[in-house]
Every structure is written in C-alpha cells, then in structure tokens.
PDB file of N, CA and C in Angstrom:
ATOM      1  N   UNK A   1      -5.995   4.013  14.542  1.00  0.00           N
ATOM      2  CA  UNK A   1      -6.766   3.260  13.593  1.00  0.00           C
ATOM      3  C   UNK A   1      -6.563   3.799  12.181  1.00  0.00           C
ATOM      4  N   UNK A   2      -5.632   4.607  12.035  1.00  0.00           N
ATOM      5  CA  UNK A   2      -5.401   4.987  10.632  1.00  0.00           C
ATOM      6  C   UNK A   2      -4.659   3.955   9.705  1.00  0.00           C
ATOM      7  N   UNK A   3      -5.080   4.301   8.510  1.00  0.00           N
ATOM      8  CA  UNK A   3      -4.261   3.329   7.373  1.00  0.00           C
ATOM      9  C   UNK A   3      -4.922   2.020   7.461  1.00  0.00           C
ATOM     10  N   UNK A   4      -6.055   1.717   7.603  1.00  0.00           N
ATOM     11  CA  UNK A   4      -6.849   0.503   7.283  1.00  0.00           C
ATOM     12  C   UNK A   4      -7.717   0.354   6.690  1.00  0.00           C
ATOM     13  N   UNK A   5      -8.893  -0.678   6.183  1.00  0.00           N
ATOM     14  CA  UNK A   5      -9.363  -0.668   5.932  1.00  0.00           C
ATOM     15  C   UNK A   5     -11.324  -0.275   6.339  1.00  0.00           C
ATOM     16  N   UNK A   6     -11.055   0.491   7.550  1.00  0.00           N
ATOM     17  CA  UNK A   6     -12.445   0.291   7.901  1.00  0.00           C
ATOM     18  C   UNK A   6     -13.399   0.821   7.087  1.00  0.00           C
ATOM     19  N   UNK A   7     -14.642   0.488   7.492  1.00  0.00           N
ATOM     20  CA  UNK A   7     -15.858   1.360   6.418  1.00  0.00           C
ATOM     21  C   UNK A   7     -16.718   1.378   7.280  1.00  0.00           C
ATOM     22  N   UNK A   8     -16.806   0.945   8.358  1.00  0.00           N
ATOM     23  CA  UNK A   8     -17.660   0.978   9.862  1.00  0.00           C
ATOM     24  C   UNK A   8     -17.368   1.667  11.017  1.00  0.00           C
ATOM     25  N   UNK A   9     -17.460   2.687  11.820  1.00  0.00           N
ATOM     26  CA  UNK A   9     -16.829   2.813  12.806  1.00  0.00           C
ATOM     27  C   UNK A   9     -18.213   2.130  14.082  1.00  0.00           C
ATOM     28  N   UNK A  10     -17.887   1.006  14.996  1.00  0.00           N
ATOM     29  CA  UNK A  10     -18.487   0.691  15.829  1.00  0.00           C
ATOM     30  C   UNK A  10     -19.054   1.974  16.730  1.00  0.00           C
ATOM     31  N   UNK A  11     -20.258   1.625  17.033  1.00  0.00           N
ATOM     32  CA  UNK A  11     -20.581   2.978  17.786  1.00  0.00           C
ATOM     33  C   UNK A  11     -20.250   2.764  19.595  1.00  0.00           C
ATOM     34  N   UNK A  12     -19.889   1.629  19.880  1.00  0.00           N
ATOM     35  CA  UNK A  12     -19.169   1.733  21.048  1.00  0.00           C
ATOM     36  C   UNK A  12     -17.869   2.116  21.301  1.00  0.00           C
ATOM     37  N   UNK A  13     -17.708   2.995  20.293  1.00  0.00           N
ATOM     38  CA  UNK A  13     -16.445   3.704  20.594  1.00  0.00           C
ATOM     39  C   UNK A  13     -16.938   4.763  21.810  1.00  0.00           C
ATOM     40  N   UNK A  14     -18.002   5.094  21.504  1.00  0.00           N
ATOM     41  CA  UNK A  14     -18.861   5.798  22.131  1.00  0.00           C
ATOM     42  C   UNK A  14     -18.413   5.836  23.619  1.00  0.00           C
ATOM     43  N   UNK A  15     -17.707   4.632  23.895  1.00  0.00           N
ATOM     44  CA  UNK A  15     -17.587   4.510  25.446  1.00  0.00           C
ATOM     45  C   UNK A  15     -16.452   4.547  25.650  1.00  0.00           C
ATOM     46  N   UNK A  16     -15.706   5.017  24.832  1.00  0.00           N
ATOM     47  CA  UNK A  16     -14.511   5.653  25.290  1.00  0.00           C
ATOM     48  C   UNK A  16     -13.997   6.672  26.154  1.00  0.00           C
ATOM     49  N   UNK A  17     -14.820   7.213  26.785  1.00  0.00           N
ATOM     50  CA  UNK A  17     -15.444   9.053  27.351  1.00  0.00           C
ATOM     51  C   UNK A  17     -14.010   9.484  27.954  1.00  0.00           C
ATOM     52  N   UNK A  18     -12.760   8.636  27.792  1.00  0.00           N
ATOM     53  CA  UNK A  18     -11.607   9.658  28.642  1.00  0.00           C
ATOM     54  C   UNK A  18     -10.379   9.509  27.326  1.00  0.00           C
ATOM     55  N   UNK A  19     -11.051   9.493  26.017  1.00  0.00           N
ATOM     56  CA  UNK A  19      -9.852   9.225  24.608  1.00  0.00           C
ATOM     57  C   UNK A  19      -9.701  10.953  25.180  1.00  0.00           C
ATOM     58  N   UNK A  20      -8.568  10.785  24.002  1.00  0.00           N
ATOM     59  CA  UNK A  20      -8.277  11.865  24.018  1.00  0.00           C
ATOM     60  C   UNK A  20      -7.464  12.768  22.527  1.00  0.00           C
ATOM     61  N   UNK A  21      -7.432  11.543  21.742  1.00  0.00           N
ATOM     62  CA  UNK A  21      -6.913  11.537  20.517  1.00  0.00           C
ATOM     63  C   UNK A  21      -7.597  10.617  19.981  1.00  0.00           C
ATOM     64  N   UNK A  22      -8.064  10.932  18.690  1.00  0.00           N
ATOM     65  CA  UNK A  22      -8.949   9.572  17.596  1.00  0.00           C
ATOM     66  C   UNK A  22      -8.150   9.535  16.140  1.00  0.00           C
ATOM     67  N   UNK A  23      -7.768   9.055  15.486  1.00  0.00           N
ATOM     68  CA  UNK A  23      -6.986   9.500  14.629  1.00  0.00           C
ATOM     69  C   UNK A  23      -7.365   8.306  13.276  1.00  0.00           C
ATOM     70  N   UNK A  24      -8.708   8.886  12.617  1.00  0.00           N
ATOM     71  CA  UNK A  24      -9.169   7.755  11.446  1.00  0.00           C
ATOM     72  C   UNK A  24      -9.028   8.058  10.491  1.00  0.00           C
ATOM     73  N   UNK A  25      -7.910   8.858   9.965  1.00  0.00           N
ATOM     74  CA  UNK A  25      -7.204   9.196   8.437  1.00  0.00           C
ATOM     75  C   UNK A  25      -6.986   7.539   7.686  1.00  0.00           C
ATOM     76  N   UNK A  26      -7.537   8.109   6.491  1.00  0.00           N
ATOM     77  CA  UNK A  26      -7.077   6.831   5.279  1.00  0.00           C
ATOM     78  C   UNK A  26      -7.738   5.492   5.530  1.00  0.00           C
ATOM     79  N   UNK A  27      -8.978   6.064   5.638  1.00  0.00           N
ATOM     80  CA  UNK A  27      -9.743   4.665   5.685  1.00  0.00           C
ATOM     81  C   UNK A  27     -11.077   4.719   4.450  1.00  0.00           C
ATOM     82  N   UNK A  28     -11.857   3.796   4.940  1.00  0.00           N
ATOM     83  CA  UNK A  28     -13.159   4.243   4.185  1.00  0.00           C
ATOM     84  C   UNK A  28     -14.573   4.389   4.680  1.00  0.00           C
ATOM     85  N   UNK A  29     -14.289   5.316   5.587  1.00  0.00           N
ATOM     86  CA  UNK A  29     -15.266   5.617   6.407  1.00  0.00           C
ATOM     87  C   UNK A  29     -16.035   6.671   6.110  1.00  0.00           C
ATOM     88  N   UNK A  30     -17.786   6.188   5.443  1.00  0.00           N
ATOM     89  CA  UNK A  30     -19.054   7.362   4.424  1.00  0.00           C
ATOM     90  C   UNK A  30     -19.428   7.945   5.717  1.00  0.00           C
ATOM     91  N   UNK A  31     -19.180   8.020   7.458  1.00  0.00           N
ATOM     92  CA  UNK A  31     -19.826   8.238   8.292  1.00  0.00           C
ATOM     93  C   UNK A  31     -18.951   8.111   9.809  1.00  0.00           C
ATOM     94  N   UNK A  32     -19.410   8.604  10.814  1.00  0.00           N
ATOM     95  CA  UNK A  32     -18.984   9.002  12.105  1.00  0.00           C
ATOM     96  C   UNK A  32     -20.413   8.205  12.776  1.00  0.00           C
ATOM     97  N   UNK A  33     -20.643   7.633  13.700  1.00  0.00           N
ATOM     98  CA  UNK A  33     -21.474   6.985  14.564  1.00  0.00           C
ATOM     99  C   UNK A  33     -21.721   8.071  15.583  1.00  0.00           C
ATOM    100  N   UNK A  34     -22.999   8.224  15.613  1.00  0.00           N
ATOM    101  CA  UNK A  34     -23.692   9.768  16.720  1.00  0.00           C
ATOM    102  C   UNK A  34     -23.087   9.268  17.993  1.00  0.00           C
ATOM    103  N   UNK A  35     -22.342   8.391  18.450  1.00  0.00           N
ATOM    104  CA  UNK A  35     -21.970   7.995  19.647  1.00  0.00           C
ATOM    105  C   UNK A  35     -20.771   8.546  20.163  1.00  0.00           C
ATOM    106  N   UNK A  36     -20.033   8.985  18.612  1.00  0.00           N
ATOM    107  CA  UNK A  36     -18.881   9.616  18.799  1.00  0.00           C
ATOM    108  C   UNK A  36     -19.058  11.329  20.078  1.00  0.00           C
ATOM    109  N   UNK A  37     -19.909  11.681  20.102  1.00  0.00           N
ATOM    110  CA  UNK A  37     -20.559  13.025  21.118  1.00  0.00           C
ATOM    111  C   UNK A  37     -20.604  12.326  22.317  1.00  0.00           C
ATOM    112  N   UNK A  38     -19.911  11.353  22.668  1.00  0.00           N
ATOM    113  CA  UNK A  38     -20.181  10.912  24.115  1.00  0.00           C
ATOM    114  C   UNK A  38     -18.561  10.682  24.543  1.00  0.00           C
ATOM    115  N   UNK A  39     -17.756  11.061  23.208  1.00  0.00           N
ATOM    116  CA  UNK A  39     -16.751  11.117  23.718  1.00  0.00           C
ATOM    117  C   UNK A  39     -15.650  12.865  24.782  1.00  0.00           C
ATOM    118  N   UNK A  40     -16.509  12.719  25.854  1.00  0.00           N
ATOM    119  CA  UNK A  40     -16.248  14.405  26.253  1.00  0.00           C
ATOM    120  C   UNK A  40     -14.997  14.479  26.500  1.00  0.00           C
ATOM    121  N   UNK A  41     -14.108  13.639  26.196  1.00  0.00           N
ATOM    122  CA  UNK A  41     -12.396  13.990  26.777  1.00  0.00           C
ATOM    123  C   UNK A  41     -11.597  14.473  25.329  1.00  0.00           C
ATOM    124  N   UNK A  42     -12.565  13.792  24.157  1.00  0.00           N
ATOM    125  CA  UNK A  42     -11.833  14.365  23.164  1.00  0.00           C
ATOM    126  C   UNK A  42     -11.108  16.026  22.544  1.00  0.00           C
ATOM    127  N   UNK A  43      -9.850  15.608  22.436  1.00  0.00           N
ATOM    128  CA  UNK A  43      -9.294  16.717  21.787  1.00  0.00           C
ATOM    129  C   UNK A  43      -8.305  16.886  20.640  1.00  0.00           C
ATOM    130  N   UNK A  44      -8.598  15.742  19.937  1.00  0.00           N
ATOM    131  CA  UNK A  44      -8.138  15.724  18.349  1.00  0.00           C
ATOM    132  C   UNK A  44      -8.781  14.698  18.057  1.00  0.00           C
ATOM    133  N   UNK A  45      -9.310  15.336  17.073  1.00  0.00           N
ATOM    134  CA  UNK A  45      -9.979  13.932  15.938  1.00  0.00           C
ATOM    135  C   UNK A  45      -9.629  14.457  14.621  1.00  0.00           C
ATOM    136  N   UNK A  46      -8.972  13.190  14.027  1.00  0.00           N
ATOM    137  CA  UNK A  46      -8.405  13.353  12.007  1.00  0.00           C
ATOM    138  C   UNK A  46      -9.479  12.114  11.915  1.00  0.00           C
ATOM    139  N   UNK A  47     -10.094  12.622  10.645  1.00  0.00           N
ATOM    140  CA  UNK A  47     -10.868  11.905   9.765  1.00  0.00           C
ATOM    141  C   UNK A  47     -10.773  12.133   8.416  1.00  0.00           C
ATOM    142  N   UNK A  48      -9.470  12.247   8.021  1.00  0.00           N
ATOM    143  CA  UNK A  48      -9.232  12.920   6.876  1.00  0.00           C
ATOM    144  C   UNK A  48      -9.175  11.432   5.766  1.00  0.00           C
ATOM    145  N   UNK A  49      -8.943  12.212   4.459  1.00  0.00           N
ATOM    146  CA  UNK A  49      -9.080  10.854   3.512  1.00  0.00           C
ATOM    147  C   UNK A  49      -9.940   9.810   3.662  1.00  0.00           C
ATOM    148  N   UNK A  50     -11.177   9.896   4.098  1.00  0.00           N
ATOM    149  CA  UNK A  50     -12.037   8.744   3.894  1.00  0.00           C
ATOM    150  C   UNK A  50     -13.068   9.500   2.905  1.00  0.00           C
ATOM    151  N   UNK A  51     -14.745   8.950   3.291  1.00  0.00           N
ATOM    152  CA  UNK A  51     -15.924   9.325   2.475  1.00  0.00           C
ATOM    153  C   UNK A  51     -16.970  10.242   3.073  1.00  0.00           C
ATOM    154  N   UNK A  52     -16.336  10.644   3.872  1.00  0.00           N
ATOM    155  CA  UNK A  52     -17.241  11.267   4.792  1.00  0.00           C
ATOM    156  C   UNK A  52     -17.929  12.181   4.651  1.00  0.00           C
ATOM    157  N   UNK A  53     -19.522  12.039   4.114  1.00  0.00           N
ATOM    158  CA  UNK A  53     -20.064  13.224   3.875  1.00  0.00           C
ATOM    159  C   UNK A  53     -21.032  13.977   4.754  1.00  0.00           C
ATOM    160  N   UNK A  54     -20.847  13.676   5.980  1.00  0.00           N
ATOM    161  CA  UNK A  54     -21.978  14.545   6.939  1.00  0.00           C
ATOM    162  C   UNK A  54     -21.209  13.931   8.537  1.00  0.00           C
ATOM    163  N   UNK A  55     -21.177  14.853   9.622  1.00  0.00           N
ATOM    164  CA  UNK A  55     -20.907  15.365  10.659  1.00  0.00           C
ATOM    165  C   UNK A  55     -22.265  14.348  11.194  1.00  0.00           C
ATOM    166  N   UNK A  56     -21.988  13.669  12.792  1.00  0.00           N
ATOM    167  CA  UNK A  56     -23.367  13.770  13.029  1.00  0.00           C
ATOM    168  C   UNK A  56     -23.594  14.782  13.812  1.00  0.00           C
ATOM    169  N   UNK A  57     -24.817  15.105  14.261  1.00  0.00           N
ATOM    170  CA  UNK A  57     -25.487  16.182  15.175  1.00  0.00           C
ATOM    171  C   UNK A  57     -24.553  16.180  16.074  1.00  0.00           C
ATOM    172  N   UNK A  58     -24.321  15.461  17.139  1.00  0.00           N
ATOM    173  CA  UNK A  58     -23.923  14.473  17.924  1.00  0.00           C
ATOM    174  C   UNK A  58     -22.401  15.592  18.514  1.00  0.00           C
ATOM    175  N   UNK A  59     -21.533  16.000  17.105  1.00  0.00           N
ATOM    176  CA  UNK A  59     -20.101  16.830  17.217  1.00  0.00           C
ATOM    177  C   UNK A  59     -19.922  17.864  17.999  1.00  0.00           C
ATOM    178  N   UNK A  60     -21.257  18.352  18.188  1.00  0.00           N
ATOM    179  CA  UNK A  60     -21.698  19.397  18.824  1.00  0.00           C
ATOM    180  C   UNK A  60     -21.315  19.640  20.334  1.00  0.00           C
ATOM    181  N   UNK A  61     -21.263  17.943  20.921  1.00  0.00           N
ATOM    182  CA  UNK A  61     -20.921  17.924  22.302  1.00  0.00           C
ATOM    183  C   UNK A  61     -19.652  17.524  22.390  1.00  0.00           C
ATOM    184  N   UNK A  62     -18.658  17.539  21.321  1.00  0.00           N
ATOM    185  CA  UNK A  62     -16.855  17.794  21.283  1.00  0.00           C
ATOM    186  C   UNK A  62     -16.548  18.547  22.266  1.00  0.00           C
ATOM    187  N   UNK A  63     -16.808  19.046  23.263  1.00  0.00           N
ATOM    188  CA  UNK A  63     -16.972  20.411  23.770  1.00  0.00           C
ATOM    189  C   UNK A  63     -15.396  20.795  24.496  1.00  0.00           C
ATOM    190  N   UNK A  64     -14.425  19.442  24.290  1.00  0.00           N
ATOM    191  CA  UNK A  64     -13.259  19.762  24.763  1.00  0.00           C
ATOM    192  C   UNK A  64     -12.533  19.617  23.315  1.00  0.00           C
ATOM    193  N   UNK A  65     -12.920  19.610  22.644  1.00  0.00           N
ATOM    194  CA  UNK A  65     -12.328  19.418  20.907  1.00  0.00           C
ATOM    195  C   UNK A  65     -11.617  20.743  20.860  1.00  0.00           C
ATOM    196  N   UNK A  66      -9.882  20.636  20.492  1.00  0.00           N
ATOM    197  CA  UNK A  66      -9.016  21.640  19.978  1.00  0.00           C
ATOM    198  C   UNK A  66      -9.044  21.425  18.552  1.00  0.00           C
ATOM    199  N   UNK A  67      -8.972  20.259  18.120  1.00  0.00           N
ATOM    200  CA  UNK A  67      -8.253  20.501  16.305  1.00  0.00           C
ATOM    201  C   UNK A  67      -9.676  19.048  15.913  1.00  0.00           C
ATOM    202  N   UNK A  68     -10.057  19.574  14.485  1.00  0.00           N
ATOM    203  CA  UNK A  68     -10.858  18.631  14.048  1.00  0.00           C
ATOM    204  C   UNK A  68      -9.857  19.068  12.581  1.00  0.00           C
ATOM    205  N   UNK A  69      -9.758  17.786  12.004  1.00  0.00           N
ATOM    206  CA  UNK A  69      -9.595  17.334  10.324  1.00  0.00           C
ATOM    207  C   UNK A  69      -9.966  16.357   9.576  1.00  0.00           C
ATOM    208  N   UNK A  70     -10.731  17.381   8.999  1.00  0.00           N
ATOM    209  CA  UNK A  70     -11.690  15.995   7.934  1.00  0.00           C
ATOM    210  C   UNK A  70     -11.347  16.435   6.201  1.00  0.00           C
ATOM    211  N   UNK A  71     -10.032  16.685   6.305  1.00  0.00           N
ATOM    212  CA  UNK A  71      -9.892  16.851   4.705  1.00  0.00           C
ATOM    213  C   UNK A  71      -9.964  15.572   4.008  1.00  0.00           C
ATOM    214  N   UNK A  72     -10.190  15.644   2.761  1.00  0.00           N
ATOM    215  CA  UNK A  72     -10.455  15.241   1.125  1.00  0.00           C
ATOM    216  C   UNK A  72     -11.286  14.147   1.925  1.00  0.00           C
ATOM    217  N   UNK A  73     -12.497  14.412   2.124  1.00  0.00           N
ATOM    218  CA  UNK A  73     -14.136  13.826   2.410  1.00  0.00           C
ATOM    219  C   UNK A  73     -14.717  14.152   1.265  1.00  0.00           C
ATOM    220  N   UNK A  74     -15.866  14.096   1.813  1.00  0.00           N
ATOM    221  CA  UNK A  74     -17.117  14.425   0.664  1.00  0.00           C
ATOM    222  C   UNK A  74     -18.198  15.138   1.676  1.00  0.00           C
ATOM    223  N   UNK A  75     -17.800  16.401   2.405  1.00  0.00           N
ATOM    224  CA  UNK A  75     -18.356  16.924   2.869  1.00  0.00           C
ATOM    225  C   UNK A  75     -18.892  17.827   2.489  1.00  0.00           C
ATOM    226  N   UNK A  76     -20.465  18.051   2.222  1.00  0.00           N
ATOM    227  CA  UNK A  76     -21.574  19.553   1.706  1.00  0.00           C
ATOM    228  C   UNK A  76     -21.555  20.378   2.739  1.00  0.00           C
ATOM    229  N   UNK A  77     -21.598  19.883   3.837  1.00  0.00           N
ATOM    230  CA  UNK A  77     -21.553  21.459   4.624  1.00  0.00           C
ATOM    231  C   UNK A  77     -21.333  20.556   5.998  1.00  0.00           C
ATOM    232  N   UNK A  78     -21.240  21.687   6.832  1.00  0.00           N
ATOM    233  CA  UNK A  78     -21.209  21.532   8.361  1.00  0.00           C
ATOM    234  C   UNK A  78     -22.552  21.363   9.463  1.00  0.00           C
ATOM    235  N   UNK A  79     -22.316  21.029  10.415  1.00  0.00           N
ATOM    236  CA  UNK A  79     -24.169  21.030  11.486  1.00  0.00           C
ATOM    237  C   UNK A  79     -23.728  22.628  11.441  1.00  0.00           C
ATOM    238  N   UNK A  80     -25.121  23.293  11.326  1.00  0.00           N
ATOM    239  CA  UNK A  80     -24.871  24.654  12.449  1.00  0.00           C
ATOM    240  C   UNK A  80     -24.527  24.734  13.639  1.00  0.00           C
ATOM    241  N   UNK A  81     -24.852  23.728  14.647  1.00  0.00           N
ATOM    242  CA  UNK A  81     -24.190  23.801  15.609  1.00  0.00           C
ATOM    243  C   UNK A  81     -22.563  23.405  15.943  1.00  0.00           C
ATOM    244  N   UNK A  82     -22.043  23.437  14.892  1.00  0.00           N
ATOM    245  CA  UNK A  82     -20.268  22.957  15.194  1.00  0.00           C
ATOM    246  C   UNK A  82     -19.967  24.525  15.793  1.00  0.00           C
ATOM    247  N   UNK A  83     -20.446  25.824  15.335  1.00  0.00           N
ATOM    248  CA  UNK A  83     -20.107  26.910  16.081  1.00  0.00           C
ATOM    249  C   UNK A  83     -20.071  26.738  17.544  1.00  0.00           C
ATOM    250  N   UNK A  84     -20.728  25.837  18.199  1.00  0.00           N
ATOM    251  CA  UNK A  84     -20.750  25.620  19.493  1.00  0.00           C
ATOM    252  C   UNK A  84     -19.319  25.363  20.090  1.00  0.00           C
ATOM    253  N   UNK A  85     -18.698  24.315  19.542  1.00  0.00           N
ATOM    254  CA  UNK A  85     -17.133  23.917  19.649  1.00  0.00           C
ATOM    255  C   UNK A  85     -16.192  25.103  20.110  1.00  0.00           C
ATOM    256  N   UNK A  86     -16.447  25.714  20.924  1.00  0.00           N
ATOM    257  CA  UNK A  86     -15.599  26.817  21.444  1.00  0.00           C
ATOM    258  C   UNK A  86     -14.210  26.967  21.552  1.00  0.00           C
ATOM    259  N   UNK A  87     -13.936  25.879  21.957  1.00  0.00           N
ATOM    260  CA  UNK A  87     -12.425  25.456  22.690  1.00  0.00           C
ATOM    261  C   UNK A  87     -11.923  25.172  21.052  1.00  0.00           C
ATOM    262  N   UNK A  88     -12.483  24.940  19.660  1.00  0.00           N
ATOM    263  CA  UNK A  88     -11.673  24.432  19.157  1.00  0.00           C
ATOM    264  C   UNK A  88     -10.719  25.670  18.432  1.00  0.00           C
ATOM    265  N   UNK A  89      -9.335  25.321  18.082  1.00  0.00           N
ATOM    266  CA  UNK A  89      -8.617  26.193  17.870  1.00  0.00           C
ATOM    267  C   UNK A  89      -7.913  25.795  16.498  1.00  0.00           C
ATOM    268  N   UNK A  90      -8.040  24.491  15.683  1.00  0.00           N
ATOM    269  CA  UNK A  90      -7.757  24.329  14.781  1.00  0.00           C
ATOM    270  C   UNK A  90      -8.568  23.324  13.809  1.00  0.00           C
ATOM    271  N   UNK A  91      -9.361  23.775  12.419  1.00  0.00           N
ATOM    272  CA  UNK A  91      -9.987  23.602  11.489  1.00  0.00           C
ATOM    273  C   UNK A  91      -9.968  22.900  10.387  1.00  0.00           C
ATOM    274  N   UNK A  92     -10.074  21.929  10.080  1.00  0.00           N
ATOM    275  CA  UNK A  92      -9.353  21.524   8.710  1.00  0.00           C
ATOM    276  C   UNK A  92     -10.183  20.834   7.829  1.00  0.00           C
ATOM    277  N   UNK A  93     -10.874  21.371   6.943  1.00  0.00           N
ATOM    278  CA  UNK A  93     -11.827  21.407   5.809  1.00  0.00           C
ATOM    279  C   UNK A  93     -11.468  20.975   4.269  1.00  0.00           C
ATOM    280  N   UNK A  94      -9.955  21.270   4.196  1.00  0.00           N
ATOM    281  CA  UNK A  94      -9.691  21.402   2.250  1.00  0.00           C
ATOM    282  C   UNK A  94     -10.126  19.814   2.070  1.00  0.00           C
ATOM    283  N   UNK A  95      -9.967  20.181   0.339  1.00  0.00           N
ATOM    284  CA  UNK A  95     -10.420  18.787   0.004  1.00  0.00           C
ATOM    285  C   UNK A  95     -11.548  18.088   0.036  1.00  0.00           C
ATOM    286  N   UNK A  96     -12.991  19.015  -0.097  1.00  0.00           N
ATOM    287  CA  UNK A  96     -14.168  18.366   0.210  1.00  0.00           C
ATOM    288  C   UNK A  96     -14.949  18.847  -0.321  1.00  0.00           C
ATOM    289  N   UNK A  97     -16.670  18.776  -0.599  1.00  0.00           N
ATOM    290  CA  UNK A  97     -17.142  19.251  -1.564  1.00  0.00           C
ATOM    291  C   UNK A  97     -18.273  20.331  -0.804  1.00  0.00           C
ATOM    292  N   UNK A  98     -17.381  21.409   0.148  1.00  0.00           N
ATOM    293  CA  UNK A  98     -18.639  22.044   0.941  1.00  0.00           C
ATOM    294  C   UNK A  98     -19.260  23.319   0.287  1.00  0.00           C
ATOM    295  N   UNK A  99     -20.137  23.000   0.402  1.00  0.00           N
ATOM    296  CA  UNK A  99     -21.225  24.615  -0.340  1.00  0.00           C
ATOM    297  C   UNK A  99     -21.429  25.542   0.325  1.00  0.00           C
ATOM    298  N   UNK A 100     -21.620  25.417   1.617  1.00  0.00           N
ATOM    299  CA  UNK A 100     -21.532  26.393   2.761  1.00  0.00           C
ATOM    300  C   UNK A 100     -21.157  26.530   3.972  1.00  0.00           C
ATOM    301  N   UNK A 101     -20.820  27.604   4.465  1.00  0.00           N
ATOM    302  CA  UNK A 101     -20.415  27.120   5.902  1.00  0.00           C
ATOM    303  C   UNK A 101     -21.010  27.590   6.864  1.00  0.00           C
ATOM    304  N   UNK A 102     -21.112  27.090   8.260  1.00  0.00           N
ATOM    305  CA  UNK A 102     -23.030  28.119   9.200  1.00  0.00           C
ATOM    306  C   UNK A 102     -22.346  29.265   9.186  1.00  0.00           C
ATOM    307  N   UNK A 103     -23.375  29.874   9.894  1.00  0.00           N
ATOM    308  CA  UNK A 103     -22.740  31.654   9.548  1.00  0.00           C
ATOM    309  C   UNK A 103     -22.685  32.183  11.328  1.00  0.00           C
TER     310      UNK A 103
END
C-alpha cells in the first residue's frame, strides 16, 4: 500500500492476524487504527513518510515485530510500553519530532 494516497487506514486491517509485512511508506496517514495490535503475525511494518504523530497503545501487542519504521512522521514520543516489543531487532525513528524516548 505504499505510494498512495491514503489518509485513512481501515481498521479492519485488523483482521489480517497472519500479515506478515505492512508496508505504508509515502502516504498521508496522521494515524495507525488500535486494530493494527491484532495483527500477531506481524514482522515488518514501514510507516515512514506520512503524518504520523502517535503510536496507538495497541503496538504493544506487535509481539512478533522484528523491524518497525516510522521515519519523517511527526512523532513526540513513543507508548512506554513499545519496550515490551522484545523480538524487535530493528528501529527506525529519524526524521520526526520526538522529545523523548521511555526509559
């Protein structure tokens, strides 16, 4: 779904539960749908180049998530619980407007 125009992501993506790649670079997406945490097979998600300024709670249950990228967003900070994301092994933050990161 990259390189379009969205600004919505339907939250029945939600029912995707065996993706395994999401890939929403270069869109115009201010947001992620809390439904996206029901996706437990995921293990790459790019959300890079859109508007994205907040994570929902929801990321927390990525729990098979290796690589997240959400560069040049409009992201202030992270959930505290993204530390939960154990399995993930690659990070990708530049390009955004974060003030802090959980500790």
């Amino acid at each position: 779904m990259e390189q379009n125009k969205l600004t919505i992501l339907t939250p029945l993506i939600g029912n995707l539960v065996e993706l395994r790649i999401l890939d929403l670079s270069e869109n115009s997406l201010s947001s992620l749908p809390r439904t996206i945490g029901n996706l437990s097979s995921l293990r790459d998600l790019r959300a890079d180049k859109n508007q994205i300024s907040s994570l929902p709670p929801s990321a927390k249950d990525l729990l098979e998530l290796r690589s997240l990228s959400i560069t040049s967003n409009q992201l202030k900070n992270l959930p505290e619980d993204i530390v939960q994301l154990t399995r993930l092994q690659r990070l990708c933050l530049s390009e955004n407007s974060l003030l802090s990161l959980p500790v």
